[in-house]
Protein backbone atom coordinates (compact mmCIF):
# COMPACT_ATOMS: atom_id res chain seq x y z
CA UNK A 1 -55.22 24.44 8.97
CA UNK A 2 -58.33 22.95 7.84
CA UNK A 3 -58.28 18.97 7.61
CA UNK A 4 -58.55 18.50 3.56
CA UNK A 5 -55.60 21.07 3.27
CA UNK A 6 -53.96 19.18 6.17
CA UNK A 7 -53.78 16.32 4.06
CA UNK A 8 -53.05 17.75 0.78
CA UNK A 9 -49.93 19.04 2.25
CA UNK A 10 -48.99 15.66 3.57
CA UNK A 11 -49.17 14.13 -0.19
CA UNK A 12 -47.40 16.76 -1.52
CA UNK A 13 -44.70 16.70 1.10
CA UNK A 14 -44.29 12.97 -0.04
CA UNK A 15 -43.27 13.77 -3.45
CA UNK A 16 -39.79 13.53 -4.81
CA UNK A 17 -37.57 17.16 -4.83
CA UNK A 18 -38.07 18.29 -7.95
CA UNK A 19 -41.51 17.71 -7.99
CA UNK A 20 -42.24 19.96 -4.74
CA UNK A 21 -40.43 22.60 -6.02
CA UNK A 22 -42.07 22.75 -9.54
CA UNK A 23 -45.78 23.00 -6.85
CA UNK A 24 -43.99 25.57 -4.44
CA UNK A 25 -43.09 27.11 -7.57
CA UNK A 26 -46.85 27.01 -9.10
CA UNK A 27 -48.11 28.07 -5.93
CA UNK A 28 -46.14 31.13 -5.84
CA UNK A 29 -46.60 31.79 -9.12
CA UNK A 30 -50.89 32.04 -8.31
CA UNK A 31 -50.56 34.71 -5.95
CA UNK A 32 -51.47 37.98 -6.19
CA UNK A 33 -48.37 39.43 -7.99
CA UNK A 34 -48.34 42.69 -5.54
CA UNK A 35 -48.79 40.29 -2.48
CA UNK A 36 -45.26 38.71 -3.15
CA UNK A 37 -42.38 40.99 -1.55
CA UNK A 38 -38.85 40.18 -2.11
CA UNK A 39 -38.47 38.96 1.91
CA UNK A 40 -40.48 36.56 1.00
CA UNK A 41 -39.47 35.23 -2.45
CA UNK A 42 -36.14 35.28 0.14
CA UNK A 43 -37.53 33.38 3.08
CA UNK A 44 -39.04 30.57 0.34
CA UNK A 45 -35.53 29.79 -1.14
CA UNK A 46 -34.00 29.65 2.28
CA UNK A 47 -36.92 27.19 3.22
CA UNK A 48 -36.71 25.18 0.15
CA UNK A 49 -32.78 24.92 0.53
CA UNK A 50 -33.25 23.89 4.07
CA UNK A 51 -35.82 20.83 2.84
CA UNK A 52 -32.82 20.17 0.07
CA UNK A 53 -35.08 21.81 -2.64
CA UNK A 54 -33.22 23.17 -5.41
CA UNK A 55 -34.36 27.01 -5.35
CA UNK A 56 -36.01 27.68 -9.01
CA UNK A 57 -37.76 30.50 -7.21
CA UNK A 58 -36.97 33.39 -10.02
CA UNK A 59 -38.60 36.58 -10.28
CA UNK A 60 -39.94 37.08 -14.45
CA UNK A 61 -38.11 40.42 -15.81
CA UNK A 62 -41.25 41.09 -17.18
CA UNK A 63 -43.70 40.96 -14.44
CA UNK A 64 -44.41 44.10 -11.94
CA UNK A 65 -43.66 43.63 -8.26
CA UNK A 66 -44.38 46.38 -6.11
């Protein structure tokens, strides 16, 4: 992982819960819509409820994933 991403994770591991789930959230969000499978929309809750995240990872009805 290169350096400046290095340390943009460390800053945003330092924020309070809700606030790294609203970015995990956002990040997800900025994918490619057909890049994000249910296993992993699955794997990211069960990360985020191991870091004590609450899971607000929700598919839209309205969006398209293959």
């Amino acid at each position: 992982m290169p350096d400046n991403v290095s340390k943009l994770l460390r800053k945003a591991l330092a924020f309070p819960v809700e606030a790294r789930a609203t970015v995990a959230s956002s990040l997800l969000e900025s994918l490619d819509q057909t890049a994000v499978s249910d296993a992993f929309i699955e794997s990211m809750r069960g990360s985020l409820a191991k870091r004590g995240m609450p899971s607000k990872l929700e598919r839209d009805a309205d969006r398209n994933f293959s």
